[in-house]
Each structure stands twice: as structure tokens, then as C-alpha cells.
Protein backbone atom coordinates (compact mmCIF):
# COMPACT_ATOMS: atom_id res chain seq x y z
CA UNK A 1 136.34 173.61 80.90
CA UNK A 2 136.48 173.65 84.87
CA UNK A 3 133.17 174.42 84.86
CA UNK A 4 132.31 171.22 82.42
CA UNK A 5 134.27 168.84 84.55
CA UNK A 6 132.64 170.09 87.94
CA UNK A 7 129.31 169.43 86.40
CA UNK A 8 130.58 165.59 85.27
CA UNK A 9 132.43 164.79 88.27
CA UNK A 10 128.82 165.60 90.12
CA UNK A 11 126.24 164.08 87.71
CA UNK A 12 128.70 160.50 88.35
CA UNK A 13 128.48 161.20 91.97
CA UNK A 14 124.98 162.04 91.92
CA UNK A 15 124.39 158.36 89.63
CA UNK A 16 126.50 156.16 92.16
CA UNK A 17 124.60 158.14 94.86
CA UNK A 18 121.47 156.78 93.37
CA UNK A 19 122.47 153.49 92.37
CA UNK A 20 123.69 152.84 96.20
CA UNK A 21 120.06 153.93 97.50
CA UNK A 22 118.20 151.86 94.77
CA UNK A 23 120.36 148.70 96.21
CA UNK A 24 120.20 149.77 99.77
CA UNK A 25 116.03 149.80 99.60
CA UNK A 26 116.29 146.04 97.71
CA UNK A 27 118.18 145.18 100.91
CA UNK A 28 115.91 146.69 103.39
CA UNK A 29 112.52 145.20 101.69
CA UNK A 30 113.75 141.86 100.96
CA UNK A 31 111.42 139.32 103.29
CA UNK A 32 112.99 137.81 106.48
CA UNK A 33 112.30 134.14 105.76
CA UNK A 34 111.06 131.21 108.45
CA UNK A 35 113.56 128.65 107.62
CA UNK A 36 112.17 125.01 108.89
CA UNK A 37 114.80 122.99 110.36
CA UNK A 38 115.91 120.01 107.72
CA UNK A 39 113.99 116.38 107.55
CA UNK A 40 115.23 113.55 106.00
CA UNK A 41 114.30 111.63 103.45
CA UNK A 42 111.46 109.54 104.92
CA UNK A 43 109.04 107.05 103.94
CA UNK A 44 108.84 102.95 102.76
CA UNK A 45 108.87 103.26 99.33
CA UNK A 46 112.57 103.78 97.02
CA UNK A 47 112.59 106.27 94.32
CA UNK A 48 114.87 105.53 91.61
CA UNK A 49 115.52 108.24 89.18
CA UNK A 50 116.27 105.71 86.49
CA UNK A 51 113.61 103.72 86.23
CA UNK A 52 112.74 104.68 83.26
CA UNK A 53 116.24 105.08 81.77
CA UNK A 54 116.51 103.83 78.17
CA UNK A 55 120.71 103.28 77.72
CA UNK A 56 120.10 104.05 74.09
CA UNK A 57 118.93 107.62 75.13
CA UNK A 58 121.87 109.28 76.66
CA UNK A 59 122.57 113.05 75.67
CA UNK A 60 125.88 114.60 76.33
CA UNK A 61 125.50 118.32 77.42
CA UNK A 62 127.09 121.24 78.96
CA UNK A 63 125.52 123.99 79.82
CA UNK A 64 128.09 126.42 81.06
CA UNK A 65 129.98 128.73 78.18
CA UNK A 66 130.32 132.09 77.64
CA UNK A 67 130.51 133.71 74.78
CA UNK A 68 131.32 137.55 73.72
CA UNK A 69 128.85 139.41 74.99
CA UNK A 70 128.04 143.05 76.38
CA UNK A 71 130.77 144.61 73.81
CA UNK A 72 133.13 141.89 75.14
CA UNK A 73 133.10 143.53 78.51
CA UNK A 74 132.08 140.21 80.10
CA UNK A 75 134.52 137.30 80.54
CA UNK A 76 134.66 134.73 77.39
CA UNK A 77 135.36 138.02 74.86
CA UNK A 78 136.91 135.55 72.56
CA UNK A 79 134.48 133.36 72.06
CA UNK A 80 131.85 133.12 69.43
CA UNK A 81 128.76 131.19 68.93
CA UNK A 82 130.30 129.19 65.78
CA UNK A 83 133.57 128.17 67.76
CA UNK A 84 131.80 127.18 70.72
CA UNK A 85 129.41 125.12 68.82
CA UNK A 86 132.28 123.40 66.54
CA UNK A 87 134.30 122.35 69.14
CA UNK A 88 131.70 120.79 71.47
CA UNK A 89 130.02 118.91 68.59
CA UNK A 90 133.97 117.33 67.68
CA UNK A 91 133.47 116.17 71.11
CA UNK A 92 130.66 114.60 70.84
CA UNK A 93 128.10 117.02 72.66
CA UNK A 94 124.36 116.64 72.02
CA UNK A 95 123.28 119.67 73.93
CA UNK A 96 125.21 122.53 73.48
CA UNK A 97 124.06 125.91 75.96
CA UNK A 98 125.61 129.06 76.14
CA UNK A 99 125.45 130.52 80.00
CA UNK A 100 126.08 134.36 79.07
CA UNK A 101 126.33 136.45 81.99
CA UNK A 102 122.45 138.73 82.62
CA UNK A 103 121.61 137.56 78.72
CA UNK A 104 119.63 135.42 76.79
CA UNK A 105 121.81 133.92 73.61
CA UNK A 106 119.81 132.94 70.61
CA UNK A 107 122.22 131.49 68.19
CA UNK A 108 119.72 129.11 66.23
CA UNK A 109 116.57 129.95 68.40
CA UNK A 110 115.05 128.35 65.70
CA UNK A 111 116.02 124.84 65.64
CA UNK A 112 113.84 122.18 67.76
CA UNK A 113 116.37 121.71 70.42
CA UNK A 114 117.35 125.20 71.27
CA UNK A 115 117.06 125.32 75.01
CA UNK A 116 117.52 129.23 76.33
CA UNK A 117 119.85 129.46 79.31
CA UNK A 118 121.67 132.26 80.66
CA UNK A 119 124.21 132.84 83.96
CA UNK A 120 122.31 134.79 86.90
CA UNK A 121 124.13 137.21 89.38
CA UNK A 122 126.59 139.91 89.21
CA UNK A 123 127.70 140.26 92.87
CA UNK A 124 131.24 140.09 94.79
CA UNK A 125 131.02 136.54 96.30
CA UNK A 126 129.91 134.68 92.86
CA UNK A 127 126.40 133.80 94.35
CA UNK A 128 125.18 132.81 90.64
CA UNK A 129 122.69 130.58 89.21
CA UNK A 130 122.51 128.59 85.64
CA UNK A 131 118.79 129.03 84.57
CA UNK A 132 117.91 126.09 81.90
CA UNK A 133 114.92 127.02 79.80
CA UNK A 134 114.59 130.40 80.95
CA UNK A 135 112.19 132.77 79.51
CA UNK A 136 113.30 136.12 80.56
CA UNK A 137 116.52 137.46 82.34
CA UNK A 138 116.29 138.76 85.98
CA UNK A 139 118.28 142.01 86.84
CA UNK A 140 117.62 141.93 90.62
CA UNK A 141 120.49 141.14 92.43
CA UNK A 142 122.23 141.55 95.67
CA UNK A 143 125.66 142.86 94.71
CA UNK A 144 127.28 143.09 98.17
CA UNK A 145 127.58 140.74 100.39
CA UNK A 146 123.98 138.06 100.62
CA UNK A 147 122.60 136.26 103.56
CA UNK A 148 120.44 133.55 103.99
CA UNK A 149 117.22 135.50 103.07
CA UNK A 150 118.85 137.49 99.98
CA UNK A 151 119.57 134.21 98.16
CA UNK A 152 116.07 132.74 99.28
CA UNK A 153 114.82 135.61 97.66
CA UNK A 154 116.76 135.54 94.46
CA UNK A 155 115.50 132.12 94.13
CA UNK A 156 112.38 132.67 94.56
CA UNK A 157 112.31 135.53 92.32
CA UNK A 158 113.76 133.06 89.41
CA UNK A 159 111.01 130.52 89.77
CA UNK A 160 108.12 131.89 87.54
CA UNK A 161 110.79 132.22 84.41
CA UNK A 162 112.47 129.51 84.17
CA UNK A 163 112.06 125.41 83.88
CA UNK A 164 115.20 124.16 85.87
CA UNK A 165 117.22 126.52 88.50
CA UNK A 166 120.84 125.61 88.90
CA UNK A 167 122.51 126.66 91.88
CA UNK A 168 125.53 127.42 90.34
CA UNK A 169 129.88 126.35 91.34
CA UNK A 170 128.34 126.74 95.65
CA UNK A 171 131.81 126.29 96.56
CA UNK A 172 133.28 128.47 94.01
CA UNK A 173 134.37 131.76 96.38
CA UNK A 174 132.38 130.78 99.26
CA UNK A 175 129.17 132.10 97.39
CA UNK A 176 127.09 129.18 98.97
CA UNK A 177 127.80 127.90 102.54
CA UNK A 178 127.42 124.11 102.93
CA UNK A 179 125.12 124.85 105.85
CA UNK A 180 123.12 127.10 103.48
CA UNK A 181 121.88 124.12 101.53
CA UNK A 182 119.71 122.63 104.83
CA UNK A 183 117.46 125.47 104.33
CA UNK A 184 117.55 127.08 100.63
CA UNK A 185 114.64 126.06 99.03
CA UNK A 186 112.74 126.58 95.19
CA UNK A 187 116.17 125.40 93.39
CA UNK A 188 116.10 122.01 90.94
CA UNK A 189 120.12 121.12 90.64
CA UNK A 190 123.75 121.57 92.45
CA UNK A 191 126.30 122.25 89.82
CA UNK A 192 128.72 119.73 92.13
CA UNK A 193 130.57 119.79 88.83
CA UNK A 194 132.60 122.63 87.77
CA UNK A 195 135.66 124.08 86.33
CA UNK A 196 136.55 126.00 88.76
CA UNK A 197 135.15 123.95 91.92
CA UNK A 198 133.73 120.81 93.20
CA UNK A 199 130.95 121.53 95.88
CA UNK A 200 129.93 117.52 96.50
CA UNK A 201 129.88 118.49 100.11
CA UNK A 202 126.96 120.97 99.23
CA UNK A 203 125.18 118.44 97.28
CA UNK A 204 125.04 115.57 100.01
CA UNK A 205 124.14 118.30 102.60
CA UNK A 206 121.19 118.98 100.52
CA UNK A 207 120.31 115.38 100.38
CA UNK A 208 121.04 114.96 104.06
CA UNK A 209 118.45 117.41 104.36
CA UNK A 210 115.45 116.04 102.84
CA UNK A 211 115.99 118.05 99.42
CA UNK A 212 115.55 116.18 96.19
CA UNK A 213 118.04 118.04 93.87
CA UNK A 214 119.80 116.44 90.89
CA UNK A 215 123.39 116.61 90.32
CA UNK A 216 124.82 119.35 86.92
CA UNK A 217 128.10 118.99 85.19
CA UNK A 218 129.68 121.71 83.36
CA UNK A 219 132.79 123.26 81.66
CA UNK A 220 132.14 126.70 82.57
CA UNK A 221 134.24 127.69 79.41
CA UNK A 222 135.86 131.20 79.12
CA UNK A 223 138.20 130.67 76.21
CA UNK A 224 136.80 127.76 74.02
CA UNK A 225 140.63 127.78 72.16
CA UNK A 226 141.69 126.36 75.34
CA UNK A 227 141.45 122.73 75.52
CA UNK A 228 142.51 122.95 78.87
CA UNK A 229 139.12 124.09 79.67
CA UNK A 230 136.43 121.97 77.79
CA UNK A 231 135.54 118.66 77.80
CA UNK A 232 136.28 117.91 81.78
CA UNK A 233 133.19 118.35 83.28
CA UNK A 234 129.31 117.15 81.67
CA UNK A 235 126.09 116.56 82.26
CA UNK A 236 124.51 112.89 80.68
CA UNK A 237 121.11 113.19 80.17
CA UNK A 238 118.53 110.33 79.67
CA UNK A 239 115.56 111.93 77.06
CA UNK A 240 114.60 110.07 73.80
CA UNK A 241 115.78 113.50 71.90
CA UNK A 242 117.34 117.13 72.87
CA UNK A 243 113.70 118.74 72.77
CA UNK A 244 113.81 121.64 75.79
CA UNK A 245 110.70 119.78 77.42
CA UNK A 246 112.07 116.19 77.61
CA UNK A 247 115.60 117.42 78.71
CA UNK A 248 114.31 119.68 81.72
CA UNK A 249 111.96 117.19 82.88
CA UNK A 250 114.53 114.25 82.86
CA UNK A 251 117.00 116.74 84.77
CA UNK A 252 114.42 117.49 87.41
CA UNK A 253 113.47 114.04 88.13
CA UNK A 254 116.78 112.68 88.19
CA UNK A 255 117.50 110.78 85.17
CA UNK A 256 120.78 112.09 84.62
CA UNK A 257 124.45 111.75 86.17
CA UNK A 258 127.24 114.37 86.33
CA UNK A 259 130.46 112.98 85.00
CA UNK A 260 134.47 113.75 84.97
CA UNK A 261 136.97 112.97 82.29
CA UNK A 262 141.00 113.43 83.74
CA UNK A 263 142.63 116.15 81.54
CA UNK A 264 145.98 116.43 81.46
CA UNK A 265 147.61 119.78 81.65
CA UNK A 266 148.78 120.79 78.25
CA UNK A 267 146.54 117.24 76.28
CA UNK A 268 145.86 118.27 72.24
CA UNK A 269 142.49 118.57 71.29
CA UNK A 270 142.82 115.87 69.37
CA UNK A 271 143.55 113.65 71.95
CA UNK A 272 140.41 114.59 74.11
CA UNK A 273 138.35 113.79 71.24
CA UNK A 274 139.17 110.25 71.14
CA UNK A 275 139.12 110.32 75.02
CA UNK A 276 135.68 111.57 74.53
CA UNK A 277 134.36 108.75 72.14
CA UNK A 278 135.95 106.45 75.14
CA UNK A 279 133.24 107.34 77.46
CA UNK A 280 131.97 103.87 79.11
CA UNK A 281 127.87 103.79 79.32
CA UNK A 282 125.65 103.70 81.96
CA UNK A 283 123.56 100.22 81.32
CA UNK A 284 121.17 99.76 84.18
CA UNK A 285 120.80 101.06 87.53
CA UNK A 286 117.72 99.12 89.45
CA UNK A 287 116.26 98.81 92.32
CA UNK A 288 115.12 95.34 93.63
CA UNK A 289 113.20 94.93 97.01
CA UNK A 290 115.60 96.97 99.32
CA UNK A 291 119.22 96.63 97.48
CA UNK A 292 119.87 98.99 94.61
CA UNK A 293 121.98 97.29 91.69
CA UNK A 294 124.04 99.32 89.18
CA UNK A 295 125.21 98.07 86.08
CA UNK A 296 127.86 99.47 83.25
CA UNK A 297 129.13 98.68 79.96
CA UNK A 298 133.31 98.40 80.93
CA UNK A 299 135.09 97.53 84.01
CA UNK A 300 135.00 99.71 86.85
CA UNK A 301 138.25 100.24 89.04
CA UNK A 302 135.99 100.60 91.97
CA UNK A 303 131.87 101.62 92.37
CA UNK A 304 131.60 103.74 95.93
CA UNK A 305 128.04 104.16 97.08
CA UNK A 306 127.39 107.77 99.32
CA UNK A 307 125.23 107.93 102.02
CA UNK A 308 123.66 110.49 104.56
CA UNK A 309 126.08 113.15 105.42
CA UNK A 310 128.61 111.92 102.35
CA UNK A 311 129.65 108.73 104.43
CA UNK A 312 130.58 106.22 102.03
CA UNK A 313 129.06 103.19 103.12
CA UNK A 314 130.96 100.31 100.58
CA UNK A 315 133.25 100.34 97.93
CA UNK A 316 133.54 96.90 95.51
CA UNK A 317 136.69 96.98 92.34
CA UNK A 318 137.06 96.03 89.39
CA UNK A 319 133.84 95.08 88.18
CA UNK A 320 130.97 96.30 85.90
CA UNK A 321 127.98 95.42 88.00
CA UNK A 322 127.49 96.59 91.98
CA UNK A 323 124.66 96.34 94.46
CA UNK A 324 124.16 98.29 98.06
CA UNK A 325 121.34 97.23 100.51
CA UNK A 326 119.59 100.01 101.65
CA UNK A 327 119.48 99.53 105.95
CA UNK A 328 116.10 100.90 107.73
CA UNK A 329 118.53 104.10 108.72
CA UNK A 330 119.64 105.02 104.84
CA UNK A 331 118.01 107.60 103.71
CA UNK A 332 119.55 108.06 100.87
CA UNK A 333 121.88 106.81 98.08
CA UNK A 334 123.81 108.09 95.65
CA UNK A 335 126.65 105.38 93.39
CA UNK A 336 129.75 106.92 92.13
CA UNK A 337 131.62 104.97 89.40
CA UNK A 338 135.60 105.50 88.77
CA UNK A 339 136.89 104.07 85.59
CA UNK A 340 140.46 103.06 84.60
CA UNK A 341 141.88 106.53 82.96
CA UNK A 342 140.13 108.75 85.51
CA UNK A 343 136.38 108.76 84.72
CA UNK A 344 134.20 109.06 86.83
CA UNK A 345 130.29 108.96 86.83
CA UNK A 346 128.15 110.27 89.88
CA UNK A 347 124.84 109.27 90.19
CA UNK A 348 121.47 111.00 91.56
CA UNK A 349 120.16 109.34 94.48
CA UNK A 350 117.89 106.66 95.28
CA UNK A 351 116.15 107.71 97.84
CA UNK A 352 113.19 106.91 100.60
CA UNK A 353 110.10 108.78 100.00
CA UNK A 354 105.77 109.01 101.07
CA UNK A 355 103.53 110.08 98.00
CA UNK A 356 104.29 110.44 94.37
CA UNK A 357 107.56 112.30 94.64
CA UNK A 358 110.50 112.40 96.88
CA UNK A 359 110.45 115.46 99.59
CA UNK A 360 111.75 119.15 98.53
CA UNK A 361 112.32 121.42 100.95
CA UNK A 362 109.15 123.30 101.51
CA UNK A 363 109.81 126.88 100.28
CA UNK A 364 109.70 129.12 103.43
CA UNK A 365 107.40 131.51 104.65
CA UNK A 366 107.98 135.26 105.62
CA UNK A 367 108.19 136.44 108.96
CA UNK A 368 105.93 139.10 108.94
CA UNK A 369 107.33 140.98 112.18
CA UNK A 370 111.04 140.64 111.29
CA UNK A 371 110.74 141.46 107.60
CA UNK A 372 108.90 144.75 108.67
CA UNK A 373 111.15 145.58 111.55
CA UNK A 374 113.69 145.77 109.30
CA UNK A 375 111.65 147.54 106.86
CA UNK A 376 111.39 150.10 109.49
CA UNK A 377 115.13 150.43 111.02
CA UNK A 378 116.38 149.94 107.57
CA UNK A 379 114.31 152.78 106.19
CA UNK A 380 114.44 155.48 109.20
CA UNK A 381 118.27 154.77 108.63
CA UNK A 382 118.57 155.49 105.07
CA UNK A 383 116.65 158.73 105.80
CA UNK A 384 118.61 159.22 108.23
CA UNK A 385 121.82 159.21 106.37
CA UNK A 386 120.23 161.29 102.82
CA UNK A 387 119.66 163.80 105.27
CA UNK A 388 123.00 164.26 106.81
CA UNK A 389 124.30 164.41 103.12
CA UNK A 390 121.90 167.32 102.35
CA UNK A 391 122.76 168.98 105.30
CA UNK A 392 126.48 168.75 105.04
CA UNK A 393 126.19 170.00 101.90
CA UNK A 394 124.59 173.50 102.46
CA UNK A 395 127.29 173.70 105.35
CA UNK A 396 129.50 173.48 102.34
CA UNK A 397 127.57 175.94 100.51
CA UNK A 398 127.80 178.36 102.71
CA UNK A 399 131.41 178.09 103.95
């Protein structure tokens, strides 16, 4: 029996052994990254994401829930497909997702408007990502600690396989640094809007830096029973239906708005579903020469309108209609509309852009010198330390 417990206690020694080497090489041979230094919006011409909004067309989604998954290992154990799928269509959800951690969920796969997501990243500081019409999952991580270059990387990695990349809750542990967001790159959307954080001062650095990303609203459910926890946070989306093509594409160019609803501690579901059928409507939102105009269907109790670097640059109340004049310095601007009862929409931007799209930042190249000098230190010091194992070990031995 000794004899059977020696040999277990070194085969799980001998796996964690491995598994630290296998994370310590993706460490050393992830690329060093040249990281341009951020650019404004530029240019003469306004983009308005909502040009082309129809205010007959909005979807209500959420695409953060878990669900039981891995055995129930995973947080949101309690929660099954059905449930999850009952309760969001009571409150009046179009676009229902389920964000299981490393997996793919295809409850009804094979309906028109199934849209496969799933919840990247399984590493200390919650450096995660939503992935929205994904076609495969990703098991490369950084489980650690991650720099600048580890979540380029990630990111990068994520592109090919999947439509829209979320960067998901930024502020939510310190995963994502404010100051990260003038430099990350090959992402489509800040989830600013979260259940466990807010991250608008990620978002507007992003903006402030020359990065067209769209705003995401979500739940981030873990127990669906609690009504505590659904029905706070949501994405509208403008798309004349809930197919996976029109909904990513109006996402990624904007035509969409992130949006609170005030819970109560303790409130019934029954109560947020009539909150829910409440929901004022986004009519109009324009822009005319150099003043943008915003327009919706109840009373506002004041309509703020964000600038570069999140300074607010007016503020009108109680009123359904708004307008801000964009000077020769804005470079961006985003509306955020607070209703009576504590809604609240926020807006994409309207911003200043050259060509047929607004800027992205470009995705950076690799620095050829540093990535292999640490290719090189990183390696000779891994061998380095296998050895010493080895060798301690015969001493071991032999005592």
C-alpha cells in the first residue's frame, strides 16, 4: 500500500511538473509586441453608428450566463438551459446566449437564431473574453499573472474563430488596466456593462485612443433563481431579426447601446418583468452638419453627452430630444440617457473619421529582437532549472 501511494504521490508530481513547463514555454515564446503610441479619432467626416437604425428593429440580448457545465465544477452548477431560457424570455429577451466557461453550448443549435458564444480564460486575475459567434473554443491561456503582450496575444489568437471579441468585465479584478486599452488591439466590444463591474473608464480610454469599439451589456448570471442577478444589465441591438450574421455585424459597427435597469435588493420577479416591458425606446439619434441630435420615446431626467478622456461636455433635463455640437477639438461622442426610475441608456460614439470606417487600432507588430531574446533567456533558464531538479534528485538517490 506504501508502495502504491509513493508511486501516486509521484505520477501527480511528475503531471504538475509537466503542466508548469508546458505553461512556462507558452510564456517564453509568446511575441514581444511593438505597441504604437494612441491617435485620435481624426478626420472631417462624422460617423454615426445609427444611421441606419430602424426603431422598430430593436433586439434585447444578453450574452453572459452560465449554465451547469464541466460536471457542475464550473460556477452557475444550478442552472440549466430550460431555466435560463424561461426566465429571460418572461423578460422580454430576444437574444438569449449562454457564456459557459472553455465550452461551446448548443441548446437548440438548430434554430435560425442560435448564435454560439462561450466565456474565454481560466487565469487568476479574470483576464476573460465573451466570444459572440465563435466557431471553436481556444484552450491557450496565460494562467498566472499576463502582461501587455500575453493578452495581445490571446487576442490575437481568438481572431480567426470568432465574429465579435468581447473584452470581457476589464475592471472586474484588475484583469484589464485602463492604460491597457491605448494599445490592445484585434478586439470588437468593452463589456462596460456588467454584474459584477462597470469599466466606462476603460471604454472612453479606448475611444480616447483612436479605437472604434462598441459598448456590451450583460447579466453575467450564475444562479438564474436569483432575480437579484438578471435583468440589470443588456445589450439593445438594432438588426431586422436575431439571425447570427445581422446581430454581429450591427454590434461591430455600432448600432447598438448598452443599457441599465435599477434593481432593488430583494425586487420579485414579477416586478422586474413589468419593469422590463417599461423600457423607454431609442427613436432617432442623427447627425446634422456638425451637431449630433438624439431623440427618445419618454422624458429623460437628464441626456449627458461624453467626450475625449470621459469629460462630459453638457448635460440638458427633462426632455426627450437633445443635441451636442461637435467643436473642431471633439473627437469623439458618446450620449448617455438617464430615465426617471433609474434607466439608463449609453450610446456608441459618433465619431470623426478619413475613409470608409472609423480608425481601429492597428494590430501590432512583433519585435523580432525582444521576442527572441526572451526566447533565449527564457529557455537557457528553464534548462537551467530541469537540470538542477535532476541533479538534486540523484543526490537524493544516493543519500
Amino acid at each position: 500500500m506504501k508502495r502504491f501511494l509513493r508511486f501516486v504521490l509521484k505520477l501527480f508530481l511528475w503531471i504538475i511538473l509537466a503542466g508548469l513547463i508546458y505553461y512556462a514555454v507558452l510564456y517564453i515564446t509568446c511575441p514581444v509586441y511593438r505597441f504604437a503610441e494612441p491617435s485620435p479619432f481624426r478626420g472631417d467626416k462624422l460617423y454615426n453608428p445609427y444611421q441606419n437604425m430602424n426603431p422598430s428593429h430593436w433586439r434585447k440580448a444578453n450574452f453572459q450566463v452560465q449554465s451547469k457545465a464541466w460536471g457542475g465544477i464550473t460556477d452557475g452548477r444550478k442552472n440549466t438551459n430550460e431555466e435560463i431560457e424561461r426566465v429571460y424570455k418572461n423578460l422580454g429577451y430576444d437574444i438569449i446566449a449562454t457564456s459557459d466557461y472553455q465550452k461551446i453550448n448548443y441548446y437548440k443549435s438548430d434554430q435560425p437564431s442560435f448564435i454560439p458564444v462561450y466565456e474565454h480564460g481560466y487565469n487568476i486575475r479574470k483576464v476573460h473574453q465573451v466570444l459572440i459567434g465563435s466557431g471553436k473554443v481556444l484552450w491557450r491561456d496565460f494562467p498566472f499573472f499576463q502582461n501587455l503582450h500575453n493578452k495581445q496575444r490571446t487576442l490575437n489568437l481568438l481572431r480567426d474563430e470568432n465574429d465579435i471579441i468581447v473584452i470581457a468585465h476589464p475592471n472586474f479584478e484588475k484583469g484589464y488596466k485602463p492604460k491597457d486599452m491605448k494599445y490592445l488591439a484585434n478586439y470588437d466590444a468593452i463589456e462596460a456593462l456588467n454584474y459584477f463591474r462597470r469599466s466606462f473608464e476603460h471604454w472612453d480610454t479606448a475611444l480616447s485612443s483612436g479605437n472604434f469599439v462598441t459598448i456590451i451589456g450583460n447579466d453575467d448570471v450564475h444562479d438564474i433563481s436569483n432575480p437579484d442577478e438578471v435583468g440589470q444589465y443588456m445589450t439593445f441591438i438594432n438588426a431586422p431579426d436575431v439571425n447570427r450574421a445581422n446581430v454581429t455585424d450591427a454590434i461591430r459597427k455600432g448600432n447598438s447601446f448598452g443599457v441599465y435597469v435599477y434593481r432593488q435588493v430583494g425586487e420579485t420577479m414579477e416586478n422586474k418583468i413589468i419593469k422590463a416591458a417599461k423600457i423607454p425606446r431609442l427613436q432617432n439619434v442623427r447627425v446634422s452638419g456638425d451637431t449630433l441630435l438624439v431623440n427618445v420615446s419618454d422624458t429623460a431626467s437628464k441626456i449627458l453627452f461624453i467626450g475625449q478622456n470621459g469629460i462630459q461636455k453638457s448635460m440638458l433635463e427633462n426632455t426627450a430630444s437633445a443635441f451636442c455640437v461637435f467643436s473642431r477639438q471633439d473627437t469623439y461622442i458618446r450620449a448617455e440617457i438617464h430615465f426617471p426610475g433609474e434607466v439608463v441608456f449609453y450610446l456608441n460614439p459618433v465619431c470623426r473619421y478619413e475613409g470608409n470606417f472609423p480608425a481601429k487600432i492597428p494590430v501590432p507588430g512583433i519585435h523580432l529582437y525582444k521576442t527572441w531574446l526572451l526566447r533565449i533567456l527564457g529557455f537557457a533558464s528553464l534548462i537551467f532549472i530541469v537540470l538542477n531538479i535532476v541533479i538534486l534528485r540523484q543526490r537524493l538517490r544516493k543519500k
